[in-house]
N, C-alpha and C. Protein backbone atom coordinates (compact mmCIF):
# COMPACT_ATOMS: atom_id res chain seq x y z
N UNK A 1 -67.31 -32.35 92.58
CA UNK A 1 -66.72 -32.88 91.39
C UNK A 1 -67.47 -34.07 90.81
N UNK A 2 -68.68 -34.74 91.40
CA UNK A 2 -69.10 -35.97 91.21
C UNK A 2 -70.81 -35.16 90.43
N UNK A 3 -70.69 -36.69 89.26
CA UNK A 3 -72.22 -36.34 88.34
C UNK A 3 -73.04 -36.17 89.08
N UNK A 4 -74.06 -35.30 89.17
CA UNK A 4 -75.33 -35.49 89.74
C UNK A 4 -76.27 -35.86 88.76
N UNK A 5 -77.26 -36.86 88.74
CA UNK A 5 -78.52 -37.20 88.10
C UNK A 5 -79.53 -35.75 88.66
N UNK A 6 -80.20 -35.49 88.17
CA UNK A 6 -81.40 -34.25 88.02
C UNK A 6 -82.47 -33.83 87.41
N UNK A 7 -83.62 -34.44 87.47
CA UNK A 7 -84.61 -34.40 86.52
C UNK A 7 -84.90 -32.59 86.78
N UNK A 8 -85.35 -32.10 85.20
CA UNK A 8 -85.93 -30.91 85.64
C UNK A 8 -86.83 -30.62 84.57
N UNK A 9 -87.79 -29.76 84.71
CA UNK A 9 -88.68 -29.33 83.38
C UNK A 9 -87.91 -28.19 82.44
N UNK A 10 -88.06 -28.28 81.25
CA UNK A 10 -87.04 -27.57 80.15
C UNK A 10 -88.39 -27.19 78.88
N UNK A 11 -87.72 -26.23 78.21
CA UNK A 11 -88.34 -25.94 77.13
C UNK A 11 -86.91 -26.22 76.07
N UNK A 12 -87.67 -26.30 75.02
CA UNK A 12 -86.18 -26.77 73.54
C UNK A 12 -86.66 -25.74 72.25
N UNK A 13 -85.59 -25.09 72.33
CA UNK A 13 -86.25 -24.03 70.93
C UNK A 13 -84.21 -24.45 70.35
N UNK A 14 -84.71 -25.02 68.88
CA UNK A 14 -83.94 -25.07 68.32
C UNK A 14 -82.67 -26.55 68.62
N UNK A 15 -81.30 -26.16 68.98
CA UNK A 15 -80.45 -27.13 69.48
C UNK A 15 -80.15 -26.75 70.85
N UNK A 16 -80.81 -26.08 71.23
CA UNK A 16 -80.50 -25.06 73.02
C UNK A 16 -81.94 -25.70 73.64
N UNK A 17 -81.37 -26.53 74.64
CA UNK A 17 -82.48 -26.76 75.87
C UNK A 17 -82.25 -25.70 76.86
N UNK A 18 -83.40 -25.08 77.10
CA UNK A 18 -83.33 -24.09 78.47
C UNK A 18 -84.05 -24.75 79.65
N UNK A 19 -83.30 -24.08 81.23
CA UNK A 19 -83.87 -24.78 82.62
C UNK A 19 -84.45 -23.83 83.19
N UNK A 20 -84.90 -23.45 83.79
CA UNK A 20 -85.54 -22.25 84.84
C UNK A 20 -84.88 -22.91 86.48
N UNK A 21 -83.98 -22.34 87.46
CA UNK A 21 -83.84 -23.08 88.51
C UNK A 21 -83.49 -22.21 89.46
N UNK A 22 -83.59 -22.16 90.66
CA UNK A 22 -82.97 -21.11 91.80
C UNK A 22 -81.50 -20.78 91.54
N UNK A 23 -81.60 -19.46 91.40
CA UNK A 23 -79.99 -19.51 91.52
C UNK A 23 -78.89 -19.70 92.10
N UNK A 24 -79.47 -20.25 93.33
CA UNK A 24 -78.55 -20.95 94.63
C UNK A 24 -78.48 -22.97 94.39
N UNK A 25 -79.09 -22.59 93.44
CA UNK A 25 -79.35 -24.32 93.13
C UNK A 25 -78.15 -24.89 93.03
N UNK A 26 -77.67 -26.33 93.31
CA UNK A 26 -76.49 -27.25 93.23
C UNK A 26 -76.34 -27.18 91.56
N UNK A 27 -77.66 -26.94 90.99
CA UNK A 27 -77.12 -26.87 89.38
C UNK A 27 -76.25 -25.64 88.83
N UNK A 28 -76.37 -24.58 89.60
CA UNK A 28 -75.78 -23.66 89.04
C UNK A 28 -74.06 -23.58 89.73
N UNK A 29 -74.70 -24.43 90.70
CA UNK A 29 -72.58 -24.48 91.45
C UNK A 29 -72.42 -25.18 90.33
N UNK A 30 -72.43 -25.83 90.48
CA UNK A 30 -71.84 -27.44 89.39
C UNK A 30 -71.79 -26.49 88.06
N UNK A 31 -72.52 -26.25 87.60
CA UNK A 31 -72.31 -25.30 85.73
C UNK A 31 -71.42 -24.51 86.22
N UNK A 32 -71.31 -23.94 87.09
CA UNK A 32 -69.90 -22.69 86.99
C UNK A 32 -68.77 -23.43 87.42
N UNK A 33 -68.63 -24.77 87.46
CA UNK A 33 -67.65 -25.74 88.41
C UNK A 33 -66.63 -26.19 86.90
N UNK A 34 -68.18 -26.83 86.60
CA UNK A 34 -67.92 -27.56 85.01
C UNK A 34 -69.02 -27.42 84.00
N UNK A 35 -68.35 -26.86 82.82
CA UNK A 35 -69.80 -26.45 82.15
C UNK A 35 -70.13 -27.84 81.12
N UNK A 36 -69.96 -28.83 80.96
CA UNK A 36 -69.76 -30.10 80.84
C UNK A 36 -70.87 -30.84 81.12
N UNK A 37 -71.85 -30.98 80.89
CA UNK A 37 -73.06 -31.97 80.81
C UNK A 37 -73.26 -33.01 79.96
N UNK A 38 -74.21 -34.33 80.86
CA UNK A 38 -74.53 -34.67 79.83
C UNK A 38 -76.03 -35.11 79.98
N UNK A 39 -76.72 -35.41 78.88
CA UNK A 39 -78.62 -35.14 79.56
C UNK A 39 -79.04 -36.53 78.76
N UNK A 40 -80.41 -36.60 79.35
CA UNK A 40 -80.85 -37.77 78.71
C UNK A 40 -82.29 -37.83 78.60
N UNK A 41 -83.42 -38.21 78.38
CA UNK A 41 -84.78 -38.15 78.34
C UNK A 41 -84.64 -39.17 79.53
N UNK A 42 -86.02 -38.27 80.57
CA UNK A 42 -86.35 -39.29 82.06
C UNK A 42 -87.55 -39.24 82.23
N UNK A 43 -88.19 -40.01 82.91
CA UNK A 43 -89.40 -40.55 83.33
C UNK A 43 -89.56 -38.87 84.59
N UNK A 44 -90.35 -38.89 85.02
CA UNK A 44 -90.77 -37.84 85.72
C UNK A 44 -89.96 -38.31 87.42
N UNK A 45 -89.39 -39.60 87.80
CA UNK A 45 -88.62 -39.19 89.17
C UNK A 45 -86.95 -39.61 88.62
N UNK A 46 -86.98 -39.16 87.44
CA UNK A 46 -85.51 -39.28 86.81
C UNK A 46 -85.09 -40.61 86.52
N UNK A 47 -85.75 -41.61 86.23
CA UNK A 47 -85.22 -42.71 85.38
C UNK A 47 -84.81 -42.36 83.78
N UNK A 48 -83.97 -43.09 83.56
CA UNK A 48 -83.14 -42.56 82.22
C UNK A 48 -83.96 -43.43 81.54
N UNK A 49 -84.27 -42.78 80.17
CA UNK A 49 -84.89 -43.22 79.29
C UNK A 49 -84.61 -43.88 77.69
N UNK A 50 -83.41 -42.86 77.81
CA UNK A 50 -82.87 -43.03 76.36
C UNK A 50 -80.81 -43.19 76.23
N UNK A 51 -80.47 -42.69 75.46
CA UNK A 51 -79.07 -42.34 75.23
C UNK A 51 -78.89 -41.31 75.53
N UNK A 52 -77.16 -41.06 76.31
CA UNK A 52 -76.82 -40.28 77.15
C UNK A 52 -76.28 -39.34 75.59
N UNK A 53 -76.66 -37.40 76.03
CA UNK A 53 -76.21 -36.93 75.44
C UNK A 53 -74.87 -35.71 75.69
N UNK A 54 -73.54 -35.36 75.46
CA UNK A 54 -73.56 -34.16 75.99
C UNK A 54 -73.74 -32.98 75.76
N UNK A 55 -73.28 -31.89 76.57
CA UNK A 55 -73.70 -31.03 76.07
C UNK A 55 -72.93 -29.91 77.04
N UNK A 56 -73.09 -28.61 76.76
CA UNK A 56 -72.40 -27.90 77.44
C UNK A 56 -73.27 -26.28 77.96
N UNK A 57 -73.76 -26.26 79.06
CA UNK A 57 -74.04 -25.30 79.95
C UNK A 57 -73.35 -24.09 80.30
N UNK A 58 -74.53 -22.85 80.27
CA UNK A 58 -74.28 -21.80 80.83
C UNK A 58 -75.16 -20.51 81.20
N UNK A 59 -75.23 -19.98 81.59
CA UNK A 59 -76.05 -18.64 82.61
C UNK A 59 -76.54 -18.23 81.09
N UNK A 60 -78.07 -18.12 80.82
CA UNK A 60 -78.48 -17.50 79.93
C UNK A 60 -78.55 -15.91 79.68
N UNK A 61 -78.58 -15.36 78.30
CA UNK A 61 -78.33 -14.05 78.84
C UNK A 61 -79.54 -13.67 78.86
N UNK A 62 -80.21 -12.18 79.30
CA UNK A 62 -81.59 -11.47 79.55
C UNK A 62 -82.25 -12.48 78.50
N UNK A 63 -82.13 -11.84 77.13
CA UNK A 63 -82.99 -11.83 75.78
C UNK A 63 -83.16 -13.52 75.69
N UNK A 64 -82.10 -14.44 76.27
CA UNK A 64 -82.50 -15.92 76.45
C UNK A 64 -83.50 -16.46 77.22
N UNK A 65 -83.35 -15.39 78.12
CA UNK A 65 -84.21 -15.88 79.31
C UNK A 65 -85.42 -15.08 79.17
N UNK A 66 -85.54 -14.61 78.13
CA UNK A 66 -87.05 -14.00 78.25
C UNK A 66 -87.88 -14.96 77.11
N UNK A 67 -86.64 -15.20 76.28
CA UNK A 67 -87.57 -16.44 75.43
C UNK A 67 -87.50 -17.87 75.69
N UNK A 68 -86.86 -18.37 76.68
CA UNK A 68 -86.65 -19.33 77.42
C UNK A 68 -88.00 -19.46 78.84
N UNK A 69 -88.05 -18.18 79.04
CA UNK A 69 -89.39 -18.27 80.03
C UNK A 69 -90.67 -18.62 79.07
N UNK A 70 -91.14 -17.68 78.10
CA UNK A 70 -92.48 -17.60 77.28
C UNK A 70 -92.39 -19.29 77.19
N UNK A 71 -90.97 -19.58 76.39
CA UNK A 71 -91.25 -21.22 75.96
C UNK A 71 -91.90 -22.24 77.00
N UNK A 72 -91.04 -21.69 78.23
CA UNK A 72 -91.53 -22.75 79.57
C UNK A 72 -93.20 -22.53 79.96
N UNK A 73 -92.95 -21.13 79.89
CA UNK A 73 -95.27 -20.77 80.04
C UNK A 73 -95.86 -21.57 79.05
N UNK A 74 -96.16 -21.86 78.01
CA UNK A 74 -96.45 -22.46 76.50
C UNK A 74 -96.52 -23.40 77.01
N UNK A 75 -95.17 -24.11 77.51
CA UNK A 75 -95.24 -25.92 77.76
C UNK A 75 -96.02 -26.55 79.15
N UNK A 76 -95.83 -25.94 80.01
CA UNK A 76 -95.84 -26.03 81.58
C UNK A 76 -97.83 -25.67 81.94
N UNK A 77 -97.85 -24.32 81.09
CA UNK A 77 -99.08 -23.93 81.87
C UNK A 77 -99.09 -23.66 83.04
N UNK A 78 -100.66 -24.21 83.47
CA UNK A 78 -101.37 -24.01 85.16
C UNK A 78 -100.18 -24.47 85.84
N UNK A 79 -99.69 -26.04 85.58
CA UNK A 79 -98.35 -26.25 86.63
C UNK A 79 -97.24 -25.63 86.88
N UNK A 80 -96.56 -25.04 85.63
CA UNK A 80 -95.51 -23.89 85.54
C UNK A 80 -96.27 -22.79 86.67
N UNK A 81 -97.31 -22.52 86.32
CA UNK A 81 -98.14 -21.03 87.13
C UNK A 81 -97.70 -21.33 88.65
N UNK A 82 -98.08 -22.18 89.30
CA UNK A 82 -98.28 -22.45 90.63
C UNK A 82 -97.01 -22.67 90.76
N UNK A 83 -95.95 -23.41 89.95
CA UNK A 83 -94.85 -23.40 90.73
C UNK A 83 -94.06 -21.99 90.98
N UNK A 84 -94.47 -21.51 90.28
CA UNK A 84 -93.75 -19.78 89.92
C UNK A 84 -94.43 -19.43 91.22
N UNK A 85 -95.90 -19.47 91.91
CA UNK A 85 -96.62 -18.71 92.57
C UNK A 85 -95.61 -19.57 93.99
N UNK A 86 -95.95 -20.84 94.10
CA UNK A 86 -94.57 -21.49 95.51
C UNK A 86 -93.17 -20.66 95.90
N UNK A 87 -92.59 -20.77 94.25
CA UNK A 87 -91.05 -19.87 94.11
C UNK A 87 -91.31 -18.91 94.89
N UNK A 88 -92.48 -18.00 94.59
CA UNK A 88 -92.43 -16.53 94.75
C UNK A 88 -92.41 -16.43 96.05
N UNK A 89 -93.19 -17.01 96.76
CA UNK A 89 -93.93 -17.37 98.34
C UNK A 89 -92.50 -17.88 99.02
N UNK A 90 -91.56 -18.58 98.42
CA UNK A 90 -90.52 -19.21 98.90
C UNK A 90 -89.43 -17.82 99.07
N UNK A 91 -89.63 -16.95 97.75
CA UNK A 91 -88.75 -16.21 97.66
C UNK A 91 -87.72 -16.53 97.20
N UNK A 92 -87.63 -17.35 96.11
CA UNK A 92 -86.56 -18.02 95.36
C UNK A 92 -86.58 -16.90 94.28
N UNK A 93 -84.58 -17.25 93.94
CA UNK A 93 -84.31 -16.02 92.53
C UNK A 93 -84.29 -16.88 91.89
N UNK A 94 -84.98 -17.17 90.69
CA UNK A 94 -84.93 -17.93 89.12
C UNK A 94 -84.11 -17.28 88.37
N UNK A 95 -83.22 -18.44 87.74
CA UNK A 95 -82.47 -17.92 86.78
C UNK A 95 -82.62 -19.22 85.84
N UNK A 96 -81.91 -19.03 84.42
CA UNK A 96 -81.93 -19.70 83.35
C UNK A 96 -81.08 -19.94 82.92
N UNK A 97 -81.00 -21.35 82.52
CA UNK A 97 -79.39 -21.73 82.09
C UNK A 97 -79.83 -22.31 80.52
N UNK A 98 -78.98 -22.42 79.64
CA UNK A 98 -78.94 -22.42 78.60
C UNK A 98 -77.93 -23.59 78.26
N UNK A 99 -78.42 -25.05 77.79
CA UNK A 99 -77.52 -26.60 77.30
C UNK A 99 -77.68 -26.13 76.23
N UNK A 100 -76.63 -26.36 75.36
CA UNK A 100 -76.51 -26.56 73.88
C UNK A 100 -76.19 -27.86 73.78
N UNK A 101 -76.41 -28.37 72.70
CA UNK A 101 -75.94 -29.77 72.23
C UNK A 101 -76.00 -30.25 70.90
């Protein structure tokens, strides 16, 4: 029931931020708990940067998550690549969640 702070890498098409994250992730308990967010711009080990915004989360559907991935390849690159190639090696399921705000 308690906020978690969470830095993560996102792509933004439009007023919808998308996440890419394991689907066993504490983020996806918590979004199906409470779909209730609120986000903020962070420094890369999650220092808050700006004004808190909210917003409200949920399981993207296919056609989101296929343009929610391309966006994250575009932004991420070589680093997106290798983390996908870790995931894979890990055997993690990626899924995509979809903030509006």
């Amino acid at each position: 029931g308690q906020a978690v702070q969470t830095p993560v890498w996102f792509a933004i098409d439009g007023s919808i931020i998308y996440v890419r994250t394991d689907s066993n992730s504490g983020k996806i308990k918590r979004a199906r708990n409470n779909p209730h967010v609120r986000i903020t711009p962070s420094n890369a080990r999650g220092q808050p940067k700006g004004e808190w915004i909210d917003g409200e989360i949920k399981i993207a559907s296919t056609s989101e998550s296929e343009r929610a991935n391309q966006l994250l390849r575009q932004k991420y690159g070589l680093q997106g690549k290798i983390i996908r190639m870790v995931n894979k090696i890990r055997k993690t399921k990626p899924i995509v969640v979809s903030i509006k705000i």
